[in-house]
ModelCIF file with pLDDT and N, C-alpha, C, O atoms, coordinates in Angstrom:
data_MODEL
#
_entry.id   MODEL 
#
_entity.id                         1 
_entity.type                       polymer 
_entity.pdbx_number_of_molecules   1 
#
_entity_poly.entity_id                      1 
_entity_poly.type                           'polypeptide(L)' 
_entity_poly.nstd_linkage                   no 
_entity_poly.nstd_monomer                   no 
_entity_poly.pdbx_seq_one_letter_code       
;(UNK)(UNK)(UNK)(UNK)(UNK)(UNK)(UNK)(UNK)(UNK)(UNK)(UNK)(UNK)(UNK)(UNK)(UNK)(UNK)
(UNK)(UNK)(UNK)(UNK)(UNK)(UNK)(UNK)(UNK)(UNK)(UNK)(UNK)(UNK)(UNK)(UNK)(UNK)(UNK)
(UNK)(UNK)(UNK)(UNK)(UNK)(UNK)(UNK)(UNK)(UNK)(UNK)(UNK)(UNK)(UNK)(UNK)(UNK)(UNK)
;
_entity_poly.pdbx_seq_one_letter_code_can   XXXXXXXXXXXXXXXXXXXXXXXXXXXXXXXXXXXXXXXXXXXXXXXX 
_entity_poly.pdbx_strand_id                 A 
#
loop_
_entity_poly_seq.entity_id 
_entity_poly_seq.num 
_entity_poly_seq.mon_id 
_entity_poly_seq.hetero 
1 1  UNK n 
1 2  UNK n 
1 3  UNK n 
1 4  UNK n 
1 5  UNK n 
1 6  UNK n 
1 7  UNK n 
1 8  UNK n 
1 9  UNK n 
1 10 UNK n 
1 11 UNK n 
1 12 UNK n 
1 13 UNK n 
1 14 UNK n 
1 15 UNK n 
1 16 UNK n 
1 17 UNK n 
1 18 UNK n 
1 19 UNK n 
1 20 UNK n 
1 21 UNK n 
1 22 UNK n 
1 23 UNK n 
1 24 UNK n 
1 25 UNK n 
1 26 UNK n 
1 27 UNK n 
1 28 UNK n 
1 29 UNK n 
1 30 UNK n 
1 31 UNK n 
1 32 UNK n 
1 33 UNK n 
1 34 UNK n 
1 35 UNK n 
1 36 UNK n 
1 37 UNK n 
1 38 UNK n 
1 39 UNK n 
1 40 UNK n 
1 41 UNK n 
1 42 UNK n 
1 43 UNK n 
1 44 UNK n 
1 45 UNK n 
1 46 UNK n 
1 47 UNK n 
1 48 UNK n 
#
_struct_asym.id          A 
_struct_asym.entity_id   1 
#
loop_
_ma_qa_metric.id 
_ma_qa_metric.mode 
_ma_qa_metric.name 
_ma_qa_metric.software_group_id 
_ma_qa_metric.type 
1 global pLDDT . pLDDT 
2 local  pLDDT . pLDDT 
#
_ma_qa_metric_global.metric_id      1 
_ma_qa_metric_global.metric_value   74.21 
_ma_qa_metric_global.model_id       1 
_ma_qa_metric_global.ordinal_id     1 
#
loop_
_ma_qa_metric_local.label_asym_id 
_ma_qa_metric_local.label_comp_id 
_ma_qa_metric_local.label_seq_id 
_ma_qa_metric_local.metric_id 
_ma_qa_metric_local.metric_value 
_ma_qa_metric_local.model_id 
_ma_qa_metric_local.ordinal_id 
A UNK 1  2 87.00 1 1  
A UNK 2  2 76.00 1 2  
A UNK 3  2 74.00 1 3  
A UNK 4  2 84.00 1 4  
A UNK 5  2 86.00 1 5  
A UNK 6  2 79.00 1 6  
A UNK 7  2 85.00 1 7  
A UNK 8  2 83.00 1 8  
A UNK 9  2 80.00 1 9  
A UNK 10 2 84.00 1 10 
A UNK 11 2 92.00 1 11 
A UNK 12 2 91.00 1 12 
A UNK 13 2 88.00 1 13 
A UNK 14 2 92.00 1 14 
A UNK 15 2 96.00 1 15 
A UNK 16 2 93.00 1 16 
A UNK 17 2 88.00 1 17 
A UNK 18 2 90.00 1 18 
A UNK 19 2 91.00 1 19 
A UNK 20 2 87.00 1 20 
A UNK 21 2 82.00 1 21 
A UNK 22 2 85.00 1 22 
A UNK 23 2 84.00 1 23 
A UNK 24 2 77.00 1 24 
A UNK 25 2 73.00 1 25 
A UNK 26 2 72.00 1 26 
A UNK 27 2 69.00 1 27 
A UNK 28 2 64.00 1 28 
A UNK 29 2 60.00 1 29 
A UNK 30 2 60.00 1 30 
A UNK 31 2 60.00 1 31 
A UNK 32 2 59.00 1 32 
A UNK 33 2 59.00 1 33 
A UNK 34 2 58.00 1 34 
A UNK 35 2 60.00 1 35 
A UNK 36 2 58.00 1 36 
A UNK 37 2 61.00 1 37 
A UNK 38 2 60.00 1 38 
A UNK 39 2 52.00 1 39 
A UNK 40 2 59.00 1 40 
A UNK 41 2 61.00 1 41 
A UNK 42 2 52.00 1 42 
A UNK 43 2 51.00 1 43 
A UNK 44 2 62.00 1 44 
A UNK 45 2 73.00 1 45 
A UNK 46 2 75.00 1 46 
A UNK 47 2 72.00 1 47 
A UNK 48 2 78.00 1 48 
#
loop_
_atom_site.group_PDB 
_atom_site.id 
_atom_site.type_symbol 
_atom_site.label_atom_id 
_atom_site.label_alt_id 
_atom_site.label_comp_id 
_atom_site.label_asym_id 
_atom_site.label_entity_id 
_atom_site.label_seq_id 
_atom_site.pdbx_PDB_ins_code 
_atom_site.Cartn_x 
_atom_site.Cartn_y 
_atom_site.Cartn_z 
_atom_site.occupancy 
_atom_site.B_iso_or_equiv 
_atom_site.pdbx_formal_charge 
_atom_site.auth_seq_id 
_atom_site.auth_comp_id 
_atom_site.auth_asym_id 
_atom_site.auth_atom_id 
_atom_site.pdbx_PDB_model_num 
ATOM 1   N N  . UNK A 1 1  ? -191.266 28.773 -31.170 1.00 87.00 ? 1  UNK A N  1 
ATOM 2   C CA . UNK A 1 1  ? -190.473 29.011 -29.956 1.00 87.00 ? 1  UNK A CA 1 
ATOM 3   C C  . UNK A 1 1  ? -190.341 30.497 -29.643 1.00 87.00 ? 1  UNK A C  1 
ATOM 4   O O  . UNK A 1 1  ? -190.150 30.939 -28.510 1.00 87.00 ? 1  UNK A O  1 
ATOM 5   N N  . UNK A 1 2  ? -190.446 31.137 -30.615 1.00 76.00 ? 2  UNK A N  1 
ATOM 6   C CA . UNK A 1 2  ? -190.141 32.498 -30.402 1.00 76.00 ? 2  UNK A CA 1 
ATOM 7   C C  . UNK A 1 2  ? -191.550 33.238 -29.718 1.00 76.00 ? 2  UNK A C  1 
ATOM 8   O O  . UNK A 1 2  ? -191.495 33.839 -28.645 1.00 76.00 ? 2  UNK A O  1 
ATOM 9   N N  . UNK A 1 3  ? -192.661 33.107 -30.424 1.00 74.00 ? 3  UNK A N  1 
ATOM 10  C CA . UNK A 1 3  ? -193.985 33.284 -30.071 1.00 74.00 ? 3  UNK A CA 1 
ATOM 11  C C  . UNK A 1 3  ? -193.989 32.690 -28.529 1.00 74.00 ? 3  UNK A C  1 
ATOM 12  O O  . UNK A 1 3  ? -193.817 33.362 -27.512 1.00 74.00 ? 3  UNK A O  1 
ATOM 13  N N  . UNK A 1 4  ? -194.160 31.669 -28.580 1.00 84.00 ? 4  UNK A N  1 
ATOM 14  C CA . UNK A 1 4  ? -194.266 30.938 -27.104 1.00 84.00 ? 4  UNK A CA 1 
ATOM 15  C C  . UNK A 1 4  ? -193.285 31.278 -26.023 1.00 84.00 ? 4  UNK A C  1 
ATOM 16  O O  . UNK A 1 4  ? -193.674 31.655 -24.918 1.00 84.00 ? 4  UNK A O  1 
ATOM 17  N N  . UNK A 1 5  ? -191.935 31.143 -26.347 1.00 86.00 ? 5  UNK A N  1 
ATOM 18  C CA . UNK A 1 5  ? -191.180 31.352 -24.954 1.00 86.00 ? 5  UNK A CA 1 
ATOM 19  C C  . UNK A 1 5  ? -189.760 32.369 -25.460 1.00 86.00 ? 5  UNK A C  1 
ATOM 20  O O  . UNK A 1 5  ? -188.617 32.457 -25.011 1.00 86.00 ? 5  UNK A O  1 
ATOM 21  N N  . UNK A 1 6  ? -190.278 32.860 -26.284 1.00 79.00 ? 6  UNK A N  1 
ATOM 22  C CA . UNK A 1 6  ? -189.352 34.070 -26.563 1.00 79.00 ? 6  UNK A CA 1 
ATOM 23  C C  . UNK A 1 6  ? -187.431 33.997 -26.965 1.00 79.00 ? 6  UNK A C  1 
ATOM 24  O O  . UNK A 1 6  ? -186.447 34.734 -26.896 1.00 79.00 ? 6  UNK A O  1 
ATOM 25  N N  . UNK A 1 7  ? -187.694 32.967 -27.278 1.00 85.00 ? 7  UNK A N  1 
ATOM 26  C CA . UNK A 1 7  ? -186.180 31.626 -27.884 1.00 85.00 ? 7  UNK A CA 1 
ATOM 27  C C  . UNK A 1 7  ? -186.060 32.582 -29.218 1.00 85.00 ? 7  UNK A C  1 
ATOM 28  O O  . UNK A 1 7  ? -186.908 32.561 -30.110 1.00 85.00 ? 7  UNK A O  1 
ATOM 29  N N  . UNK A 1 8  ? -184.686 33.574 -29.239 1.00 83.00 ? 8  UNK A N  1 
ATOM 30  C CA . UNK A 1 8  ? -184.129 34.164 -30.150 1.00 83.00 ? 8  UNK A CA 1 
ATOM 31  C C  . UNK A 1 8  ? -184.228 33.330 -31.316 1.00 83.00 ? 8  UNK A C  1 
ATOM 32  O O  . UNK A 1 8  ? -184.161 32.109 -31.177 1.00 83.00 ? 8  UNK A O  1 
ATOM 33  N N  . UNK A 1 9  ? -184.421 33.990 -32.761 1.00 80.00 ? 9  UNK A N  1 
ATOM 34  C CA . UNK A 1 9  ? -184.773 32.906 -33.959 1.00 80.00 ? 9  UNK A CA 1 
ATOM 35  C C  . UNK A 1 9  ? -182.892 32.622 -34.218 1.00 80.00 ? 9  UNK A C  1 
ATOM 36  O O  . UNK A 1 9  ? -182.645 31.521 -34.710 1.00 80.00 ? 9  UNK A O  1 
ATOM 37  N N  . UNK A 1 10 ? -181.854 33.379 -33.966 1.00 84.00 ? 10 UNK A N  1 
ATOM 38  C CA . UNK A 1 10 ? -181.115 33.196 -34.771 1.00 84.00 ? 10 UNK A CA 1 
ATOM 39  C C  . UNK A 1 10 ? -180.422 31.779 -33.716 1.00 84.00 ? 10 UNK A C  1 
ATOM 40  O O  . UNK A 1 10 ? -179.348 31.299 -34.076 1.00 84.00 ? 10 UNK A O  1 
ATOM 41  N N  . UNK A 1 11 ? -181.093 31.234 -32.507 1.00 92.00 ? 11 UNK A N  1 
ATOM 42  C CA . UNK A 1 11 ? -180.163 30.595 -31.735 1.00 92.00 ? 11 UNK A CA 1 
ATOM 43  C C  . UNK A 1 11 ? -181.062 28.871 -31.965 1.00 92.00 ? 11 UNK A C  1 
ATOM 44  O O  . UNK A 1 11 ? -180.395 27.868 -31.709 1.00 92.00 ? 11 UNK A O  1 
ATOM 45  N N  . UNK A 1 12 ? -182.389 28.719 -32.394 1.00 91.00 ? 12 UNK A N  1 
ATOM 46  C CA . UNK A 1 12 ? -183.207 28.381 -33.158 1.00 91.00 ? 12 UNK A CA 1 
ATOM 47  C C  . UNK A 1 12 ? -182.797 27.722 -34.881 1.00 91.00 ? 12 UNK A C  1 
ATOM 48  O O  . UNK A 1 12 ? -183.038 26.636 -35.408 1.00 91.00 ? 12 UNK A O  1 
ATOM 49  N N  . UNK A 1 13 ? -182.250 28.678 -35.260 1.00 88.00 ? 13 UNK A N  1 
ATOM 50  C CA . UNK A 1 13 ? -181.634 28.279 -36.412 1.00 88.00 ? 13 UNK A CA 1 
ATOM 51  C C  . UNK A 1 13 ? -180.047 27.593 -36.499 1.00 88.00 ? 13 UNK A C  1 
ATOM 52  O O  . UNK A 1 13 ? -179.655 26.879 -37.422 1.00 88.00 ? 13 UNK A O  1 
ATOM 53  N N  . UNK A 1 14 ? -179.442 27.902 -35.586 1.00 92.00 ? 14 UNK A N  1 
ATOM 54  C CA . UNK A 1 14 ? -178.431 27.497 -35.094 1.00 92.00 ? 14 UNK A CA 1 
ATOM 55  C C  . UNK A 1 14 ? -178.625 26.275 -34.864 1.00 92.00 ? 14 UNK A C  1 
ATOM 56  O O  . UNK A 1 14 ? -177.956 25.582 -35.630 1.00 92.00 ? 14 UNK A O  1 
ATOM 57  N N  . UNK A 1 15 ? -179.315 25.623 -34.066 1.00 96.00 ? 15 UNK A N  1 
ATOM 58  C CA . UNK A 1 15 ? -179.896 24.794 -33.208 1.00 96.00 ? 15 UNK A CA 1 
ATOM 59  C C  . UNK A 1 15 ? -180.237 23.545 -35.119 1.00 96.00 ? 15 UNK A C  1 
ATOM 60  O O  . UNK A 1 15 ? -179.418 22.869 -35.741 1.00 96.00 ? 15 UNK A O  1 
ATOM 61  N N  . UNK A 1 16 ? -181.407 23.731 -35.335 1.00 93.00 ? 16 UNK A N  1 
ATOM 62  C CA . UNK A 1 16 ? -181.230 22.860 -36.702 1.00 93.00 ? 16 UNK A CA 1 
ATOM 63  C C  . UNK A 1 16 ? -179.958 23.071 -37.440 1.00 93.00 ? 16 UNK A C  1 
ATOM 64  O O  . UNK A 1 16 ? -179.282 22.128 -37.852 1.00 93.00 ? 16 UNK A O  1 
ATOM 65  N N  . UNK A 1 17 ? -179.654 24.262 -37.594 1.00 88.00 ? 17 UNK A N  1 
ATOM 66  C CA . UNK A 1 17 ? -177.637 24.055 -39.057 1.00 88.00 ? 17 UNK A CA 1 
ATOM 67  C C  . UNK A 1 17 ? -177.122 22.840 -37.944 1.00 88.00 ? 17 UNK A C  1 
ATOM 68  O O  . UNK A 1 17 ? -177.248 21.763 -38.528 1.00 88.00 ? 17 UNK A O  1 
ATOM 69  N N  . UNK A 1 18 ? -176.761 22.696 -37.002 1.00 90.00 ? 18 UNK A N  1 
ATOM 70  C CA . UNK A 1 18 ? -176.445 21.698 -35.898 1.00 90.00 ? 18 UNK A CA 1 
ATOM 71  C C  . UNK A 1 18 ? -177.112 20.210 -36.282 1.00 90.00 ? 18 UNK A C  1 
ATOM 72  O O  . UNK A 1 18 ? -176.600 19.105 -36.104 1.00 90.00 ? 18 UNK A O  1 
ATOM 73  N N  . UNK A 1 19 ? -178.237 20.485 -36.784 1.00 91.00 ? 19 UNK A N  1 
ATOM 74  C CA . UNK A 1 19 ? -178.728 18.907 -36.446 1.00 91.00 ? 19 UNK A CA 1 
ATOM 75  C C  . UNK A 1 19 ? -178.437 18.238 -38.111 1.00 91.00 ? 19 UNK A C  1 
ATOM 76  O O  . UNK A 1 19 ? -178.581 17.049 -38.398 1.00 91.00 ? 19 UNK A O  1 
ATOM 77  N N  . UNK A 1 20 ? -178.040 19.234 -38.988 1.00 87.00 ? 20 UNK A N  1 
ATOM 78  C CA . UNK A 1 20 ? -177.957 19.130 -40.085 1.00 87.00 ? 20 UNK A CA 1 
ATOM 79  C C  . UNK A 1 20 ? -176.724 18.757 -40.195 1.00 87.00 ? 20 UNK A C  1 
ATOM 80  O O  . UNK A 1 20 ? -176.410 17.633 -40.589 1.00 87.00 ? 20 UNK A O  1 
ATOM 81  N N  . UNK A 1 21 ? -176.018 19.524 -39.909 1.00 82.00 ? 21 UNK A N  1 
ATOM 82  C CA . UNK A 1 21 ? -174.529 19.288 -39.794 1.00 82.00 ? 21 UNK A CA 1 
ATOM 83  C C  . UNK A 1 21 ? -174.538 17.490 -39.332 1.00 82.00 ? 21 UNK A C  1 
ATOM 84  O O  . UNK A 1 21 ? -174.155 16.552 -40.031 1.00 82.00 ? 21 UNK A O  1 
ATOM 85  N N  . UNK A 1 22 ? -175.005 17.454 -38.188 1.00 85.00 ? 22 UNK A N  1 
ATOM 86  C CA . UNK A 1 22 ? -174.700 15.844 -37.537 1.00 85.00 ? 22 UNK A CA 1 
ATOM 87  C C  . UNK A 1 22 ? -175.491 14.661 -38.670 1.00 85.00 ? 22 UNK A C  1 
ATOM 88  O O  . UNK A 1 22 ? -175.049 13.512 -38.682 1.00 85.00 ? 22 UNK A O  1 
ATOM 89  N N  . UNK A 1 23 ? -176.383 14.948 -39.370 1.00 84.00 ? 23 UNK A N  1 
ATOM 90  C CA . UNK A 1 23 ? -177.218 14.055 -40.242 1.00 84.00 ? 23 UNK A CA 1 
ATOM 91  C C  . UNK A 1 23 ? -176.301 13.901 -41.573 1.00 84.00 ? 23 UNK A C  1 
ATOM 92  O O  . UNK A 1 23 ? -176.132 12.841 -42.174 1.00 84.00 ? 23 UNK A O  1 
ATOM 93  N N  . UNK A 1 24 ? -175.760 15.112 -41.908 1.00 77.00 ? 24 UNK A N  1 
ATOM 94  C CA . UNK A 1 24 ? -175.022 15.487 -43.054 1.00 77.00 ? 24 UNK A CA 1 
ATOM 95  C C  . UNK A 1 24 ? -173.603 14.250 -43.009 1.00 77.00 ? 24 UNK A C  1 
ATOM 96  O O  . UNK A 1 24 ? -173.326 13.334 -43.783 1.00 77.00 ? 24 UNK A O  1 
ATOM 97  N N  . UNK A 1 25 ? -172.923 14.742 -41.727 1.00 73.00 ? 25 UNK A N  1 
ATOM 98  C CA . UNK A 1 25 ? -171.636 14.350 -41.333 1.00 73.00 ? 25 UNK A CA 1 
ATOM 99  C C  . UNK A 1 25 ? -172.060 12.049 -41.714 1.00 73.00 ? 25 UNK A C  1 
ATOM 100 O O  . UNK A 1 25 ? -171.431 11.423 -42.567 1.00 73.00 ? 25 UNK A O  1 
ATOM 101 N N  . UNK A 1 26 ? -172.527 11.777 -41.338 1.00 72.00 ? 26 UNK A N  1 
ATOM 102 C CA . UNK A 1 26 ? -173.228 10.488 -41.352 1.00 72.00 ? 26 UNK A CA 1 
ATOM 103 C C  . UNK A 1 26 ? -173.646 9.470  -42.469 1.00 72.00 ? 26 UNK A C  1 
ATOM 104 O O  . UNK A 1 26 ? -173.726 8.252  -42.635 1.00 72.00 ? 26 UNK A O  1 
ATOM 105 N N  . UNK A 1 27 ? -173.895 10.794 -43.230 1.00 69.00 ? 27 UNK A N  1 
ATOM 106 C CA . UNK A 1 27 ? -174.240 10.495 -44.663 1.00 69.00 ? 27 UNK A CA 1 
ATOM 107 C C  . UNK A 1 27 ? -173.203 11.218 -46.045 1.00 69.00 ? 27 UNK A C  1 
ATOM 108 O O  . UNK A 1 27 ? -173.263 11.401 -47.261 1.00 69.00 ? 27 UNK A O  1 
ATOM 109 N N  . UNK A 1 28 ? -172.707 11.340 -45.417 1.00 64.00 ? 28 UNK A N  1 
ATOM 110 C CA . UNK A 1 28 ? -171.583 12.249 -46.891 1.00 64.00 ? 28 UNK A CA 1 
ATOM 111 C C  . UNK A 1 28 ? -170.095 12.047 -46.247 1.00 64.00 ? 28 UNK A C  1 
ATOM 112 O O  . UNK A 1 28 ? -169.829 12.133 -45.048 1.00 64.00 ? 28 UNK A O  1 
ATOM 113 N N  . UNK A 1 29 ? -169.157 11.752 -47.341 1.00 60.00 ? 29 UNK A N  1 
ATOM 114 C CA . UNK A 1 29 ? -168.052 11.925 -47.339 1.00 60.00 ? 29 UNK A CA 1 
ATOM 115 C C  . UNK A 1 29 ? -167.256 13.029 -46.960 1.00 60.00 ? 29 UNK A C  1 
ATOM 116 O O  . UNK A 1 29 ? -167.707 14.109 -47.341 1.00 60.00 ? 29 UNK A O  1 
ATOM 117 N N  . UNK A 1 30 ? -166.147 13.069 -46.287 1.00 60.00 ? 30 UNK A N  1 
ATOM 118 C CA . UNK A 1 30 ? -165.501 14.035 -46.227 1.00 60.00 ? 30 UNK A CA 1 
ATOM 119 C C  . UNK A 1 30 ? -165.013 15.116 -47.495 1.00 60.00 ? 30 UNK A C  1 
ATOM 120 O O  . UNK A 1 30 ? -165.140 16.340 -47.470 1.00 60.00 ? 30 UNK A O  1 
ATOM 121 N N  . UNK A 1 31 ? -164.652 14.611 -48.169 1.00 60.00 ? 31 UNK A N  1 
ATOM 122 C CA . UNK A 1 31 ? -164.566 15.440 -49.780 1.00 60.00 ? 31 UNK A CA 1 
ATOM 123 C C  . UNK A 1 31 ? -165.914 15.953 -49.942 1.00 60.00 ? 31 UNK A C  1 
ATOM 124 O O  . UNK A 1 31 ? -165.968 16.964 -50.642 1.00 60.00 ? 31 UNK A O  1 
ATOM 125 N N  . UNK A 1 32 ? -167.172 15.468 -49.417 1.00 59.00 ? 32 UNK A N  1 
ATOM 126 C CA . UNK A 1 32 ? -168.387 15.797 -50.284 1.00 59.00 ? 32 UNK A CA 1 
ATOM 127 C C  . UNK A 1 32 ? -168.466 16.976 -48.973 1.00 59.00 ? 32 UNK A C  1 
ATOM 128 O O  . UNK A 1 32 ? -168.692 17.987 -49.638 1.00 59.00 ? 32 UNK A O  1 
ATOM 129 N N  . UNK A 1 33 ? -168.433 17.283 -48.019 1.00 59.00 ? 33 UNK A N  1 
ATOM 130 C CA . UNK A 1 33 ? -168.622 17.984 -47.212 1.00 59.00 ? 33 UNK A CA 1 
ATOM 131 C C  . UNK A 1 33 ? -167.383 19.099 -47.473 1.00 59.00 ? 33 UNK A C  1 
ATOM 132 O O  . UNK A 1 33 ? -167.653 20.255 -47.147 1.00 59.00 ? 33 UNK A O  1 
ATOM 133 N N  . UNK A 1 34 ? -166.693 18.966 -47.763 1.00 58.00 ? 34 UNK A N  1 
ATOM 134 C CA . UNK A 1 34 ? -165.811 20.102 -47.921 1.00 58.00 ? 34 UNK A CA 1 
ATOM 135 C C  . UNK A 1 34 ? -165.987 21.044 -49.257 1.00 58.00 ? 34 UNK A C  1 
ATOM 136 O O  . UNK A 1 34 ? -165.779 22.219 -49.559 1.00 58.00 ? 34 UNK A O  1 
ATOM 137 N N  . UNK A 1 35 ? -166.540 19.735 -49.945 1.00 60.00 ? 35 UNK A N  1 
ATOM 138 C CA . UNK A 1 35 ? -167.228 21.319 -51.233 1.00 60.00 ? 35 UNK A CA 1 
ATOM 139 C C  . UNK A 1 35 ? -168.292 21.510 -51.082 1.00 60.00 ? 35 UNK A C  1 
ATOM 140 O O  . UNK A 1 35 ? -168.651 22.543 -51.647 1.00 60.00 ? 35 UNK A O  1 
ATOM 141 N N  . UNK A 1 36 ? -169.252 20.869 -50.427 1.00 58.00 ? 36 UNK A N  1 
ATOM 142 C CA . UNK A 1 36 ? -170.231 22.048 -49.655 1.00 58.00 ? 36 UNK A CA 1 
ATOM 143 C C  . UNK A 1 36 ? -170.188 23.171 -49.649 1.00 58.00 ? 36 UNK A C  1 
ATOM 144 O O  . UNK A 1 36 ? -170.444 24.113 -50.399 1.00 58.00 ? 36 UNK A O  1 
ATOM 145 N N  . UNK A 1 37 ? -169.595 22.875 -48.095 1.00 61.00 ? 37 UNK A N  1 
ATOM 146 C CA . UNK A 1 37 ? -168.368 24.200 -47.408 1.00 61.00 ? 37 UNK A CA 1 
ATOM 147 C C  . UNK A 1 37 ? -167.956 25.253 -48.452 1.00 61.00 ? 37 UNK A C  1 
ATOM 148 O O  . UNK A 1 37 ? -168.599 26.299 -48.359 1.00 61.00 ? 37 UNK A O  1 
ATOM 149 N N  . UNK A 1 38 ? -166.883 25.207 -49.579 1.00 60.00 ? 38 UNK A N  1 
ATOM 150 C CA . UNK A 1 38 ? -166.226 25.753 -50.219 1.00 60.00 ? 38 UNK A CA 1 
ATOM 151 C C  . UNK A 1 38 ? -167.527 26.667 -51.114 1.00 60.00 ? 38 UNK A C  1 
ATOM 152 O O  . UNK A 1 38 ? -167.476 27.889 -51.255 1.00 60.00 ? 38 UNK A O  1 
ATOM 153 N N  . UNK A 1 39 ? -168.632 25.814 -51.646 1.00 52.00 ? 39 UNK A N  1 
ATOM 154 C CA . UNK A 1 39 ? -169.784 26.511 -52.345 1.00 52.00 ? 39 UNK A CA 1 
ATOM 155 C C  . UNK A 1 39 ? -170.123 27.376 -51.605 1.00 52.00 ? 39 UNK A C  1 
ATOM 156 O O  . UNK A 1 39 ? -170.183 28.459 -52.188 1.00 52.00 ? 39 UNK A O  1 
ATOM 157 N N  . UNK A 1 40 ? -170.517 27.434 -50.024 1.00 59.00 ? 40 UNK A N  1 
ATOM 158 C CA . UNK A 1 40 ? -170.996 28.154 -49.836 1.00 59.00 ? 40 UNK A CA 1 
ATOM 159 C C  . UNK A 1 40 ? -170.616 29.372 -49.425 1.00 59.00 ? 40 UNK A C  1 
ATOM 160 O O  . UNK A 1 40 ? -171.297 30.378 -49.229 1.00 59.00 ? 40 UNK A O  1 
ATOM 161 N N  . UNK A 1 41 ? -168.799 29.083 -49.250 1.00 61.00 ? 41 UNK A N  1 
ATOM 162 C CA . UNK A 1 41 ? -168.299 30.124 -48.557 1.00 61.00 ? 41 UNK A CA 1 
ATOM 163 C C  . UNK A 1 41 ? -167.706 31.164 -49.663 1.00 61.00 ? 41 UNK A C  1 
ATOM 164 O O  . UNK A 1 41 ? -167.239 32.284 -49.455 1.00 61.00 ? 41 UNK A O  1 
ATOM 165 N N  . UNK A 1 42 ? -167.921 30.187 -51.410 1.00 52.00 ? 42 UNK A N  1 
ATOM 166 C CA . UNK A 1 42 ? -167.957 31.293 -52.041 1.00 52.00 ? 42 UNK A CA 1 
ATOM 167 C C  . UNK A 1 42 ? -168.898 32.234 -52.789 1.00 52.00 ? 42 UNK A C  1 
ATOM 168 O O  . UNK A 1 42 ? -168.667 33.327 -53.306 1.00 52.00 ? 42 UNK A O  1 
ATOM 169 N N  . UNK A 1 43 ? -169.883 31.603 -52.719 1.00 51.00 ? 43 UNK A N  1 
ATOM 170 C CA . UNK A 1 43 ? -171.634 32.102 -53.005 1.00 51.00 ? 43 UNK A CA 1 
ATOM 171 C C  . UNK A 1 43 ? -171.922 33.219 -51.573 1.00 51.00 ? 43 UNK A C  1 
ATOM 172 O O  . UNK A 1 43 ? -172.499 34.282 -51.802 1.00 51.00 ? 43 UNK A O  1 
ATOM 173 N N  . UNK A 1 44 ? -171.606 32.980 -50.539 1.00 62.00 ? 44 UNK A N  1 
ATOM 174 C CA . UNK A 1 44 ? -172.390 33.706 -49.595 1.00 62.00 ? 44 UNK A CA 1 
ATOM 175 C C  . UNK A 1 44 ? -171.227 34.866 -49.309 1.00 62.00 ? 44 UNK A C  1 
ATOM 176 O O  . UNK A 1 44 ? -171.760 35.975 -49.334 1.00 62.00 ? 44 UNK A O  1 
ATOM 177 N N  . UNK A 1 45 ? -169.976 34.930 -49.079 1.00 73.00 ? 45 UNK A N  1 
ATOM 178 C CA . UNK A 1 45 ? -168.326 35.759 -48.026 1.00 73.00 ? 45 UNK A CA 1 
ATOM 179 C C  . UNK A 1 45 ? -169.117 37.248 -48.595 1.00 73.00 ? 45 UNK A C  1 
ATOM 180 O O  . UNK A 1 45 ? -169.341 38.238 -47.899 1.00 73.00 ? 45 UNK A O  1 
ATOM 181 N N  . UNK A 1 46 ? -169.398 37.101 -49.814 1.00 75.00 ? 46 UNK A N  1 
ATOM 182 C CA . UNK A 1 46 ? -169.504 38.684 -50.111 1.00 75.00 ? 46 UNK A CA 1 
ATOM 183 C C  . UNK A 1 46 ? -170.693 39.625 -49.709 1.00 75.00 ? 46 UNK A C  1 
ATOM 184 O O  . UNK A 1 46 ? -170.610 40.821 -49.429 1.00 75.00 ? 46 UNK A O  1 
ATOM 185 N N  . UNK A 1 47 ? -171.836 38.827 -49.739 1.00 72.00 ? 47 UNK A N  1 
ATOM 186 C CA . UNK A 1 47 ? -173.235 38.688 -48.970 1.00 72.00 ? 47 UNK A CA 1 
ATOM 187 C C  . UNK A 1 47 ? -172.845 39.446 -47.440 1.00 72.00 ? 47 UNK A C  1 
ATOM 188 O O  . UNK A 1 47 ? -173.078 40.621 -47.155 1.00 72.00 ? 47 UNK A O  1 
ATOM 189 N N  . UNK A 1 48 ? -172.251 38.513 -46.647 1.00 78.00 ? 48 UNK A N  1 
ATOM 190 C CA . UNK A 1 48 ? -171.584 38.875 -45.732 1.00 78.00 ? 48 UNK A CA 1 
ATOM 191 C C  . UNK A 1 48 ? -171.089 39.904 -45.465 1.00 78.00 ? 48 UNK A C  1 
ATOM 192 O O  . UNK A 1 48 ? -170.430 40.022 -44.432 1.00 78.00 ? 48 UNK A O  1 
#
C-alpha cells in the first residue's frame, strides 16, 4: 500500500492491531485479554 498508493505504514498497521483486536476479542476471555494488555504495557511503557 505504501509503494502503490502512498498509505502511511503506521495507519496500515493500525488498520491490522484493529483486525486483531476484533478476532482476539471473539476468541479470548476478558481476563485473558487484560493480561495481554498488562504484558505488554509492562514489557513495552519504557521502550516508549
Amino acid at each position: 500500500l505504501n509503494v502503490l498508493f502512498s498509505v502511511p505504514p503506521v495507519l496500515t498497521f493500525l488498520t491490522g492491531l484493529s483486525v486483531m483486536f476484533l478476532v482476539g476479542h471473539n476468541s479470548r476471555s476478558n481476563k485473558e485479554e487484560l493480561q495481554i494488555l498488562e504484558y505488554i504495557r509492562q514489557v513495552e511503557y519504557d521502550t516508549l
